[in-house]
N, C-alpha and C. Protein backbone atom coordinates (compact mmCIF):
# COMPACT_ATOMS: atom_id res chain seq x y z
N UNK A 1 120.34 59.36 107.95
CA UNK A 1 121.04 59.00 106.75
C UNK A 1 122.21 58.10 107.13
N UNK A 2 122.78 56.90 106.21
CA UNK A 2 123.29 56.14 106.25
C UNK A 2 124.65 56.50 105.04
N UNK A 3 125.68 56.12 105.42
CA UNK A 3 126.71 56.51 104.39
C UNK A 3 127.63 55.18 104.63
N UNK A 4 128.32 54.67 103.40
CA UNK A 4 129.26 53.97 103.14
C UNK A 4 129.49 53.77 101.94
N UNK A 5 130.93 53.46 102.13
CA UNK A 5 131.99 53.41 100.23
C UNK A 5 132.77 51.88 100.12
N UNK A 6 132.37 51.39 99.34
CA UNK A 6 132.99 50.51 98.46
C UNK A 6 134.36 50.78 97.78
N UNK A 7 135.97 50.39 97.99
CA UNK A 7 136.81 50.59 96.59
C UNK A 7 136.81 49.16 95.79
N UNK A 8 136.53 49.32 94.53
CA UNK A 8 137.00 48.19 93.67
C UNK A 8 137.76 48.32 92.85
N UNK A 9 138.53 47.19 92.49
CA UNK A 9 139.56 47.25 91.03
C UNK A 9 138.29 47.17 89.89
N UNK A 10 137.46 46.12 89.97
CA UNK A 10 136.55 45.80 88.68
C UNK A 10 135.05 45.63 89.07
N UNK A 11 134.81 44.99 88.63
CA UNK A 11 132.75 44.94 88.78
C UNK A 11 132.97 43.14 89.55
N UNK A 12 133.75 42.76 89.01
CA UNK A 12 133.92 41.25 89.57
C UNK A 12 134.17 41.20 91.17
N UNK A 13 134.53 42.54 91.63
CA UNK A 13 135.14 42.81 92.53
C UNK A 13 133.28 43.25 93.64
N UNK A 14 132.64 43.79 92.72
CA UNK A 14 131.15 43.90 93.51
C UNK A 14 130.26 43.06 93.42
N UNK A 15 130.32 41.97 92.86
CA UNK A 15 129.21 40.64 93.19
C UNK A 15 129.62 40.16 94.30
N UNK A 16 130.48 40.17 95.00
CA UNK A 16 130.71 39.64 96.25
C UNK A 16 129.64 40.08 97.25
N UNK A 17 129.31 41.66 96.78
CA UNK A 17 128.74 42.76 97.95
C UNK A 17 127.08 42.10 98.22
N UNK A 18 126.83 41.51 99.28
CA UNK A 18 125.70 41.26 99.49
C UNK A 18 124.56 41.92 99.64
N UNK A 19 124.60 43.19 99.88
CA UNK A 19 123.35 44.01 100.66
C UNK A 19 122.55 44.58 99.47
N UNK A 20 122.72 44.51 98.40
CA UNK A 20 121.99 45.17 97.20
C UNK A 20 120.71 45.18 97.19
N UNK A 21 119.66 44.23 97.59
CA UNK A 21 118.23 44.60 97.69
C UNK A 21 117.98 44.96 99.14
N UNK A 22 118.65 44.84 100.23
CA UNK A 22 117.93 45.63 101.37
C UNK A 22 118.67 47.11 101.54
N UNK A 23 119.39 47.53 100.37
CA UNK A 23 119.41 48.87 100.22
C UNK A 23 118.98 49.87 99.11
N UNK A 24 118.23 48.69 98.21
CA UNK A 24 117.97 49.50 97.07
C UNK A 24 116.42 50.51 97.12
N UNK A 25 116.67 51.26 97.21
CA UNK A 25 115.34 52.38 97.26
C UNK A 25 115.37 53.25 96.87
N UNK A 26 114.24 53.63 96.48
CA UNK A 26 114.34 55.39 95.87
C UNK A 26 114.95 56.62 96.50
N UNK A 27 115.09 56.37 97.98
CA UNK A 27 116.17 56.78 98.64
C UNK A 27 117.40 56.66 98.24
N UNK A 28 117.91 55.94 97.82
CA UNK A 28 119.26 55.27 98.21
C UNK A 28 120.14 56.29 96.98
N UNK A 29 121.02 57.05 97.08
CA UNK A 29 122.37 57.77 96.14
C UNK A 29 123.15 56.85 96.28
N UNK A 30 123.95 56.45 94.49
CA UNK A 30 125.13 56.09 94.50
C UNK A 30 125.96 56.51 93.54
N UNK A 31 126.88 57.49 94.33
CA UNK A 31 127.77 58.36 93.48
C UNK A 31 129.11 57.01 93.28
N UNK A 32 129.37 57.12 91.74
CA UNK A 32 130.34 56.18 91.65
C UNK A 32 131.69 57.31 91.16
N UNK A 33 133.08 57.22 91.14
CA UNK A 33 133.71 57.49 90.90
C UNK A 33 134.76 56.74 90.26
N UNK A 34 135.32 56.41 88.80
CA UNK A 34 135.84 55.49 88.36
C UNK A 34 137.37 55.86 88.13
N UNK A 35 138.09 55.25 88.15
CA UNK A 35 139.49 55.17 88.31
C UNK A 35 139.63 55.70 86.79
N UNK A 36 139.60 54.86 85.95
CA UNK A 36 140.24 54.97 84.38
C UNK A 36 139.28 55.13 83.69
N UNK A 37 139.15 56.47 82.89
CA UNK A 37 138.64 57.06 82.46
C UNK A 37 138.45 56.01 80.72
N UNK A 38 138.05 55.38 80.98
CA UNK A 38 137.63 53.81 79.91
C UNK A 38 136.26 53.80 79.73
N UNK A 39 135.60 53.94 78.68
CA UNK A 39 134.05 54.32 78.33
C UNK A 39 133.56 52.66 78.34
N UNK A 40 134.40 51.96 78.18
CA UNK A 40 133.68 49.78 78.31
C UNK A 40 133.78 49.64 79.72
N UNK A 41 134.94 50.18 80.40
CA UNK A 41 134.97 49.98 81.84
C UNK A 41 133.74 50.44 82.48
N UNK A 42 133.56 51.60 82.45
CA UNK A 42 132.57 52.56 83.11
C UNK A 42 130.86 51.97 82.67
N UNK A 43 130.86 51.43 80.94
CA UNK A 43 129.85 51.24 81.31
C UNK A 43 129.50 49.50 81.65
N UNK A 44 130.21 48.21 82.23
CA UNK A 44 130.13 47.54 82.21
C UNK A 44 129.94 47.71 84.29
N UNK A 45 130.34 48.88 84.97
CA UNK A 45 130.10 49.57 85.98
C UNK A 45 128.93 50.07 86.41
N UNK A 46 128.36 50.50 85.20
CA UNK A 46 126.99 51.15 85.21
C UNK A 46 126.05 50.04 84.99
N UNK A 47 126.62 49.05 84.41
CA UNK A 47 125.18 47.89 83.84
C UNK A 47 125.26 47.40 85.33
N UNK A 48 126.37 46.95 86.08
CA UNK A 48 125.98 46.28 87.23
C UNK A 48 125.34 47.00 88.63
N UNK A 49 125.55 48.45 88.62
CA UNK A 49 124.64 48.56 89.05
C UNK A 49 122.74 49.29 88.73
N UNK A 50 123.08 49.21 87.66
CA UNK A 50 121.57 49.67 87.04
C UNK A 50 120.52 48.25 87.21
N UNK A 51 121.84 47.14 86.94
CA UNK A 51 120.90 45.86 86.97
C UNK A 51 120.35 45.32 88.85
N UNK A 52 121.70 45.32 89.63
CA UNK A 52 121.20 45.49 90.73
C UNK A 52 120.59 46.20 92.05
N UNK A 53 121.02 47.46 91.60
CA UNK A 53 120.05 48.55 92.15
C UNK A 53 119.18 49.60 91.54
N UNK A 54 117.99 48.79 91.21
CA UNK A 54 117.17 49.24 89.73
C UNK A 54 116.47 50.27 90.57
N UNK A 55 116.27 50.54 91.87
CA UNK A 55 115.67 51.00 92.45
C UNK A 55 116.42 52.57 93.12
N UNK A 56 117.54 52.63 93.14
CA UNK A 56 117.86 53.82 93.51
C UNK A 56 118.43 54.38 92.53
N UNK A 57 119.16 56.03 92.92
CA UNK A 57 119.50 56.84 92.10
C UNK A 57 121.18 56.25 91.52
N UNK A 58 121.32 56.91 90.71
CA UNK A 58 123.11 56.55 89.77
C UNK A 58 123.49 57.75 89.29
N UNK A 59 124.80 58.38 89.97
CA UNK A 59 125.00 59.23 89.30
C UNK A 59 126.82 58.91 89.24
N UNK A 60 127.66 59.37 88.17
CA UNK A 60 129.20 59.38 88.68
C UNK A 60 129.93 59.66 87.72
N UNK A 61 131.07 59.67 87.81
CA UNK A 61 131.92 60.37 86.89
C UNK A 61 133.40 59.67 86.52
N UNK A 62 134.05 59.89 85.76
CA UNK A 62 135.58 59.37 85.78
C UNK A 62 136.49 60.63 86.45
N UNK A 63 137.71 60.12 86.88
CA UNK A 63 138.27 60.93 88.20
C UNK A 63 139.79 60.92 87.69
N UNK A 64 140.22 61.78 88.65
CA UNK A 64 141.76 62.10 88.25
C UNK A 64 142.35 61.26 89.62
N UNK A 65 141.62 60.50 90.42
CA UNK A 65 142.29 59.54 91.64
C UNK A 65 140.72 59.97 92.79
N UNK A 66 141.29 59.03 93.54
CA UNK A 66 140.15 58.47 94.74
C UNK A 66 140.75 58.30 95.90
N UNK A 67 140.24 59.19 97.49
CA UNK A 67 140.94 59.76 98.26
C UNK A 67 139.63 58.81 98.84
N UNK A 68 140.12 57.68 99.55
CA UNK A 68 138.99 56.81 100.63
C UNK A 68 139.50 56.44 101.83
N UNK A 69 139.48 57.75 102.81
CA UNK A 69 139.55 57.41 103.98
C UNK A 69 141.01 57.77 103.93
N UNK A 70 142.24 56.88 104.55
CA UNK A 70 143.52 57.33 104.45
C UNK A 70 144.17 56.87 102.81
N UNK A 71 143.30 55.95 102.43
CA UNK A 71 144.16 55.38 100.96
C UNK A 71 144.10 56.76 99.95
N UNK A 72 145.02 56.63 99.06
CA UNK A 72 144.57 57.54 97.46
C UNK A 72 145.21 56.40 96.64
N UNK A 73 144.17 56.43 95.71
CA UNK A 73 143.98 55.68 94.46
C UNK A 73 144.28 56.44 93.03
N UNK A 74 145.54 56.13 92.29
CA UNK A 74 145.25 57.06 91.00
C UNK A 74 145.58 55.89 90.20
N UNK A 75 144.71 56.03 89.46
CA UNK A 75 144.34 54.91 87.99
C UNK A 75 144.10 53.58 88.62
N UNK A 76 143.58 53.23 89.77
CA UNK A 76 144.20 52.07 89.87
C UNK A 76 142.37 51.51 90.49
N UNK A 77 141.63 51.74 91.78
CA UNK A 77 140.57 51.65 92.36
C UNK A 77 139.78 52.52 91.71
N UNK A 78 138.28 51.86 92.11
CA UNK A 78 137.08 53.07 91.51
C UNK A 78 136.50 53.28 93.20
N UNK A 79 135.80 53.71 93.47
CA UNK A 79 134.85 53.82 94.60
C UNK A 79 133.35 53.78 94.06
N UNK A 80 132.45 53.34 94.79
CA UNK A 80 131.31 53.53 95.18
C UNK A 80 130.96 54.31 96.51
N UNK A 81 130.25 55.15 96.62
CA UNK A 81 129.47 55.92 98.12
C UNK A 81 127.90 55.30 98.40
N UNK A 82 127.56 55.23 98.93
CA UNK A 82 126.21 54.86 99.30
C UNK A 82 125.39 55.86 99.87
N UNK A 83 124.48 56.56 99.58
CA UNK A 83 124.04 57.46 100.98
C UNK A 83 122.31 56.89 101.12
N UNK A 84 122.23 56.79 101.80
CA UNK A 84 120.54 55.94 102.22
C UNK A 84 120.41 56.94 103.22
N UNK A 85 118.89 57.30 102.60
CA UNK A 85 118.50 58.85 102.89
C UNK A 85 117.11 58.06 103.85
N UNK A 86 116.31 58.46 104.59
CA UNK A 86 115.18 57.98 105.14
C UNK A 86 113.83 58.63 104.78
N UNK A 87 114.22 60.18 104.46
CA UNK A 87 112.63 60.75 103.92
C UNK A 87 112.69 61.78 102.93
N UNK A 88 114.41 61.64 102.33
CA UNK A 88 114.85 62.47 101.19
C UNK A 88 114.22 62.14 99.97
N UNK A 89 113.73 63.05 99.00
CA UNK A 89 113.36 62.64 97.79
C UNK A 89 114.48 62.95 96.74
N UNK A 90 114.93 62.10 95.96
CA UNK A 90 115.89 61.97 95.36
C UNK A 90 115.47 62.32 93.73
N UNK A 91 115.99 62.99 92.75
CA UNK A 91 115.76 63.40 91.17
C UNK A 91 116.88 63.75 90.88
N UNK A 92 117.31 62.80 89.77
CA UNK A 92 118.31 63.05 89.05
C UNK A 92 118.20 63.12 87.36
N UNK A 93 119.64 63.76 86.79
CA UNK A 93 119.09 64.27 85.54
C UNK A 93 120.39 63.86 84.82
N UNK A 94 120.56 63.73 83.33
CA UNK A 94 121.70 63.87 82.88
C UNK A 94 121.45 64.74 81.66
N UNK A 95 122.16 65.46 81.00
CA UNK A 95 122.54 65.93 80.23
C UNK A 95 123.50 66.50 79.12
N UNK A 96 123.50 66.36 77.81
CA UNK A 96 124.27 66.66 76.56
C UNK A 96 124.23 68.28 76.85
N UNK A 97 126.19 68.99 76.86
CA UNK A 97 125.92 69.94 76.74
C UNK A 97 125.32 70.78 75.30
N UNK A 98 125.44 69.65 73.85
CA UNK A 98 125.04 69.90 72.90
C UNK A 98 124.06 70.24 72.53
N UNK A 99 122.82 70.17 73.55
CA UNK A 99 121.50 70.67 73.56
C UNK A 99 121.36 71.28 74.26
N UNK A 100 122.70 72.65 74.15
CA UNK A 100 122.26 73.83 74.95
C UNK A 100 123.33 74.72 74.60
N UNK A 101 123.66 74.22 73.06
CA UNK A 101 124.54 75.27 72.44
C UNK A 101 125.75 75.27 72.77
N UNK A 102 126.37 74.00 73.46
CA UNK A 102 127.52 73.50 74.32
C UNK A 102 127.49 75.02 74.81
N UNK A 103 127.03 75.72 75.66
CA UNK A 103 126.85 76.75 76.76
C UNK A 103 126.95 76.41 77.93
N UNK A 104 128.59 76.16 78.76
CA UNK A 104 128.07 75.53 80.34
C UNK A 104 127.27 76.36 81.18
N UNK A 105 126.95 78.12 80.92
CA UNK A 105 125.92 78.48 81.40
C UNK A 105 124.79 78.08 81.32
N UNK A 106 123.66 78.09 79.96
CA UNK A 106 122.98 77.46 79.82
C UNK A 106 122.53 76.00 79.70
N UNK A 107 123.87 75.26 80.30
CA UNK A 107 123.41 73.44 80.91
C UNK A 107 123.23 73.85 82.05
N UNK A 108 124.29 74.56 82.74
CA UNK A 108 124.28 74.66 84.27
C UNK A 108 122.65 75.24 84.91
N UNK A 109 121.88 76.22 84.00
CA UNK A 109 120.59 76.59 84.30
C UNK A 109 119.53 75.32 84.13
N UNK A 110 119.82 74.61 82.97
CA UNK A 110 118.99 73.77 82.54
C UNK A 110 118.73 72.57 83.54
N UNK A 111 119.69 72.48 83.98
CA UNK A 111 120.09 70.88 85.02
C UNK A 111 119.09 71.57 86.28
N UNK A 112 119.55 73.13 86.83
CA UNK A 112 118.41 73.65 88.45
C UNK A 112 117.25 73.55 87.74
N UNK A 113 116.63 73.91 86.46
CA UNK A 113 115.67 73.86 85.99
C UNK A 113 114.61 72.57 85.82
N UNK A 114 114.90 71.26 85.53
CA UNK A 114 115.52 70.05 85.40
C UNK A 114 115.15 69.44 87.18
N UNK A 115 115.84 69.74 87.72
CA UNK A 115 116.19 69.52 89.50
C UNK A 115 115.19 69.68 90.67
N UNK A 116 115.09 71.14 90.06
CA UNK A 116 115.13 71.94 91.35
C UNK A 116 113.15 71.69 91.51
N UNK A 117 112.36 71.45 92.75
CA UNK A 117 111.19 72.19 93.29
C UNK A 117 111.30 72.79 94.56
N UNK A 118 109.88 73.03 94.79
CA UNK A 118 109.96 74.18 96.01
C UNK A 118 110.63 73.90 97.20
N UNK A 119 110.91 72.58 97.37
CA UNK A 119 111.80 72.07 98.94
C UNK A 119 113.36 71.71 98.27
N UNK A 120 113.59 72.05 97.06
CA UNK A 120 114.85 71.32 97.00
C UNK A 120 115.91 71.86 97.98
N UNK A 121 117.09 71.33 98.55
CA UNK A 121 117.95 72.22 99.25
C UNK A 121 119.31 71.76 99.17
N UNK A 122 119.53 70.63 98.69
CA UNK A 122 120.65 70.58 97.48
C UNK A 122 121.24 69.67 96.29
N UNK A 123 122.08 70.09 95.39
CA UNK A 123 121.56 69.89 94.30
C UNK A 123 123.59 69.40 94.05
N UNK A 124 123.67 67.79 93.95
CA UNK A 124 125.26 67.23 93.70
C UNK A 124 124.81 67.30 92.18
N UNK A 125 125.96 67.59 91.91
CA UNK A 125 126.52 67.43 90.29
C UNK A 125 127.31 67.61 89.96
N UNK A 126 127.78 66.36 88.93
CA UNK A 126 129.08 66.77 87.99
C UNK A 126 129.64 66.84 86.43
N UNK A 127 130.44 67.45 85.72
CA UNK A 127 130.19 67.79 84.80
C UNK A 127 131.77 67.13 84.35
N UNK A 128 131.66 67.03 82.76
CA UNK A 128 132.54 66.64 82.50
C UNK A 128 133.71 67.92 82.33
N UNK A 129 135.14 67.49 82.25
CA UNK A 129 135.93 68.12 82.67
C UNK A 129 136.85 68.97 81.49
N UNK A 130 136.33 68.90 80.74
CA UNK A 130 137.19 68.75 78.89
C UNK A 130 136.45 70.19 78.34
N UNK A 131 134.72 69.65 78.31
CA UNK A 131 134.03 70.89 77.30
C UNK A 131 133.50 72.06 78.53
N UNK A 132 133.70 71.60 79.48
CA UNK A 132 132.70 72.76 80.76
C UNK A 132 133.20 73.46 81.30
N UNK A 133 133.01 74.99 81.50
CA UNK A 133 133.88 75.71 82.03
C UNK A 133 132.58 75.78 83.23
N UNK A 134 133.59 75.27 84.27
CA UNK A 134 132.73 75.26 86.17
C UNK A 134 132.41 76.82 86.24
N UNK A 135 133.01 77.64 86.07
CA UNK A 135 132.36 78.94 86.91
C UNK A 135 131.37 78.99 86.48
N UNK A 136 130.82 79.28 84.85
CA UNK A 136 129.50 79.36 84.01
C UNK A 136 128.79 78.58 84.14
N UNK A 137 128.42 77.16 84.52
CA UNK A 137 128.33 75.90 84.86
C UNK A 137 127.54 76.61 86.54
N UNK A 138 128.20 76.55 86.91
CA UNK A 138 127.66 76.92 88.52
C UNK A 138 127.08 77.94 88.34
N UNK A 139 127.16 79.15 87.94
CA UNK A 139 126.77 80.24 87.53
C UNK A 139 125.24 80.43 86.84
N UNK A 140 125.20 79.13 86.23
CA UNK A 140 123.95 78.67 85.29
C UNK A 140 123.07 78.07 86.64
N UNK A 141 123.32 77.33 87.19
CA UNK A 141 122.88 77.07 88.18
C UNK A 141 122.31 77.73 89.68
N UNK A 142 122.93 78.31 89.71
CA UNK A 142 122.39 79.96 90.25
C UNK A 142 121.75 80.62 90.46
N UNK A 143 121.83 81.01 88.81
CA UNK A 143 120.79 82.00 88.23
C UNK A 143 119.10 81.16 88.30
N UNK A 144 119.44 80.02 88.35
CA UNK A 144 117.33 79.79 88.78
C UNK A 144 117.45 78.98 90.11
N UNK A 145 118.71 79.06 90.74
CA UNK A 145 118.13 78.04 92.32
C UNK A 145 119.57 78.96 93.21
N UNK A 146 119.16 80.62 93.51
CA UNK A 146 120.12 81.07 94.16
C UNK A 146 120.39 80.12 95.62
N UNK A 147 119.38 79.55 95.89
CA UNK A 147 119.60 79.20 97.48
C UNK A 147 119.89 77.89 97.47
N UNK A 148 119.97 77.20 96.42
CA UNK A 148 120.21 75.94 96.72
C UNK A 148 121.81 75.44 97.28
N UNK A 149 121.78 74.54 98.03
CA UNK A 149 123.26 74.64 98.03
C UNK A 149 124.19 73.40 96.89
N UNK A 150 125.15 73.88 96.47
CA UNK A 150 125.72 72.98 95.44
C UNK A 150 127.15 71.83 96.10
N UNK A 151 127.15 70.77 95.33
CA UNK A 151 128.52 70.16 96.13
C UNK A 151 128.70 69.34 94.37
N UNK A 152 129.69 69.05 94.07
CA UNK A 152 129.86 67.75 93.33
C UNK A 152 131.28 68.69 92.41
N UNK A 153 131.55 68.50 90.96
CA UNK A 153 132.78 69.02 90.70
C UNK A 153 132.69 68.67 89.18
N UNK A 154 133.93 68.73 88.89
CA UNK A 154 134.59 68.43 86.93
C UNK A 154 135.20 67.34 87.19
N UNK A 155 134.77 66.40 86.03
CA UNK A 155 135.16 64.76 85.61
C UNK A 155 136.51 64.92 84.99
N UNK A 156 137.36 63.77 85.42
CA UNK A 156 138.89 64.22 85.26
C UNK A 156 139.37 62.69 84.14
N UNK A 157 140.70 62.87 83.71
CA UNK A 157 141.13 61.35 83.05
C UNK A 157 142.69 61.07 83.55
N UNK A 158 142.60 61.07 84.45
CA UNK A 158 144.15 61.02 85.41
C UNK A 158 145.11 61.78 84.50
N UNK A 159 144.94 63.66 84.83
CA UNK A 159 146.03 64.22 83.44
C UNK A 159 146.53 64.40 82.43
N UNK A 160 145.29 63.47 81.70
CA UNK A 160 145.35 63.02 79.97
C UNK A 160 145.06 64.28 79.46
N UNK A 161 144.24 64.95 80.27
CA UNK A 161 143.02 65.82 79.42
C UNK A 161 142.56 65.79 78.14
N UNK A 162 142.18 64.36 77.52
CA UNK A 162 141.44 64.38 76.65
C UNK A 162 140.13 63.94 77.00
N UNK A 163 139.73 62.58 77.53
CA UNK A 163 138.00 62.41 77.50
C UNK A 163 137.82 62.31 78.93
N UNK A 164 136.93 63.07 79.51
CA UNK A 164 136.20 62.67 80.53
C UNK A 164 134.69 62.26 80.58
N UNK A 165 134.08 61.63 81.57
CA UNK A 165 132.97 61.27 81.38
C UNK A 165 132.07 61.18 82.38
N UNK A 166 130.76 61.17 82.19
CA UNK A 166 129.90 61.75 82.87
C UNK A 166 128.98 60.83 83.04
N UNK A 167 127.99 59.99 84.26
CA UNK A 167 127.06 59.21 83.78
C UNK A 167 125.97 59.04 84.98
N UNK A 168 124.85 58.25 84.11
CA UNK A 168 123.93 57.49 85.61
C UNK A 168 123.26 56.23 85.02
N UNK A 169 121.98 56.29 85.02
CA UNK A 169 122.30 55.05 85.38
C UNK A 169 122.24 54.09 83.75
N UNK A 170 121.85 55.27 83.04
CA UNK A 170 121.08 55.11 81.61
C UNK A 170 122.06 55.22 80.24
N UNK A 171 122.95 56.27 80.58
CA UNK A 171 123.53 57.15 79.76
C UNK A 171 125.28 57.27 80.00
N UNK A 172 125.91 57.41 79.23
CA UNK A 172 127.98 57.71 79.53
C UNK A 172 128.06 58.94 78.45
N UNK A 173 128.09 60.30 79.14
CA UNK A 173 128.52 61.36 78.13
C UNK A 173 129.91 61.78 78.34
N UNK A 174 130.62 62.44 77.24
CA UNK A 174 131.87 63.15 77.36
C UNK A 174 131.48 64.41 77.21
N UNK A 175 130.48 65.17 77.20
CA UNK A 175 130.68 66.53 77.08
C UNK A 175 128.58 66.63 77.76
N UNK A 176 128.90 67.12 78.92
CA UNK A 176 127.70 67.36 79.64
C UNK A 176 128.07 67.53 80.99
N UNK A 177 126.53 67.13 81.90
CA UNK A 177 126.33 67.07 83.07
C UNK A 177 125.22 66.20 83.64
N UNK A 178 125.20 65.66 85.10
CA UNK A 178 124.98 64.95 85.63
C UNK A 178 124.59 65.70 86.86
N UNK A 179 123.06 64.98 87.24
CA UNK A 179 123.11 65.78 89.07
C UNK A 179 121.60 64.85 89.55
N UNK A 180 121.94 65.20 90.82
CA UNK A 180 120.64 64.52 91.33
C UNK A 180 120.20 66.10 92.77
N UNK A 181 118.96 65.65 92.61
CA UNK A 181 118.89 67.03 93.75
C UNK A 181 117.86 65.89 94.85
N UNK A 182 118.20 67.00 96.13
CA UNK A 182 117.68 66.27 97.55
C UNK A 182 117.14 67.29 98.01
């Protein structure tokens, strides 16, 4: 596996980035993390890379700041991660917690449900930070993939706490979840 992060101020800031088709694969994760929690920002973020990496996974969230390497970023940089996997199978999902009774237990089940087969072994996701309560959320998750292991977190709006947001490569929710499993 291959790993590297991008920080940008804007999307103008990633046409520069050359490598986009000799990394785009069904392999390839790209967790984005966006500075300002701006639903035109985020998705004018998402069109560029849905348009240039039509081929791998999209998953990411808006953030309360971005910790890359020694820098921290609050409101100001977004990041991109890259992870280029070599024989990982990659499935990702998004979801309205509204079609599940806004229940972060029952999203959090729905998403392992959603995710998970017999080799999965782990399962990033993140949820927005406003309507989801994480313990029930993880908890939901759990309850149908005890062994899987989990990593990812709650979508932040740099301390506003009003909208956070959730997305990949298709979709920008404020009240859901997001995950891809490996």
């Amino acid at each position: 596996m291959k790993n590297f992060t991008l920080s940008f101020n804007d999307v103008n800031e990633l046409v520069s980035f050359a490598y986009a088709s000799a990394i785009d694969t069904p392999q390839t994760l790209i967790q984005v993390f966006c500075a300002q929690p701006d639903q035109g920002k985020i998705t004018k973020i998402q069109r560029y890379f849905s348009k240039n990496y039509p081929n791998s996974v999209l998953i990411g969230s808006s953030t309360d700041g971005i910790i890359d390497g020694k820098n921290i970023y609050n409101n100001t940089k977004s990041t991109a991660t890259f992870s280029i996997f070599e024989k990982t199978t990659l499935k990702s999902v998004l979801l309205k917690h509204e079609d599940y009774n806004n229940n972060s237990f029952y999203t959090g089940e729905a998403l392992a449900k959603e995710l998970c087969e017999n080799d999965t072994k782990v399962i990033i996701s993140f949820a927005d930070g406003i309507h989801t309560n994480g313990e029930e959320f993880v908890n939901g998750i759990y309850s149908f993939a005890p062994d899987v292991v989990l990593s990812g977190g709650l979508a932040a709006d740099n301390g506003v706490l009003d909208t956070t947001y959730i997305f990949d490569k298709n979709k920008i929710v404020s009240s859901g979840a997001v995950g891809v499993s490996l």
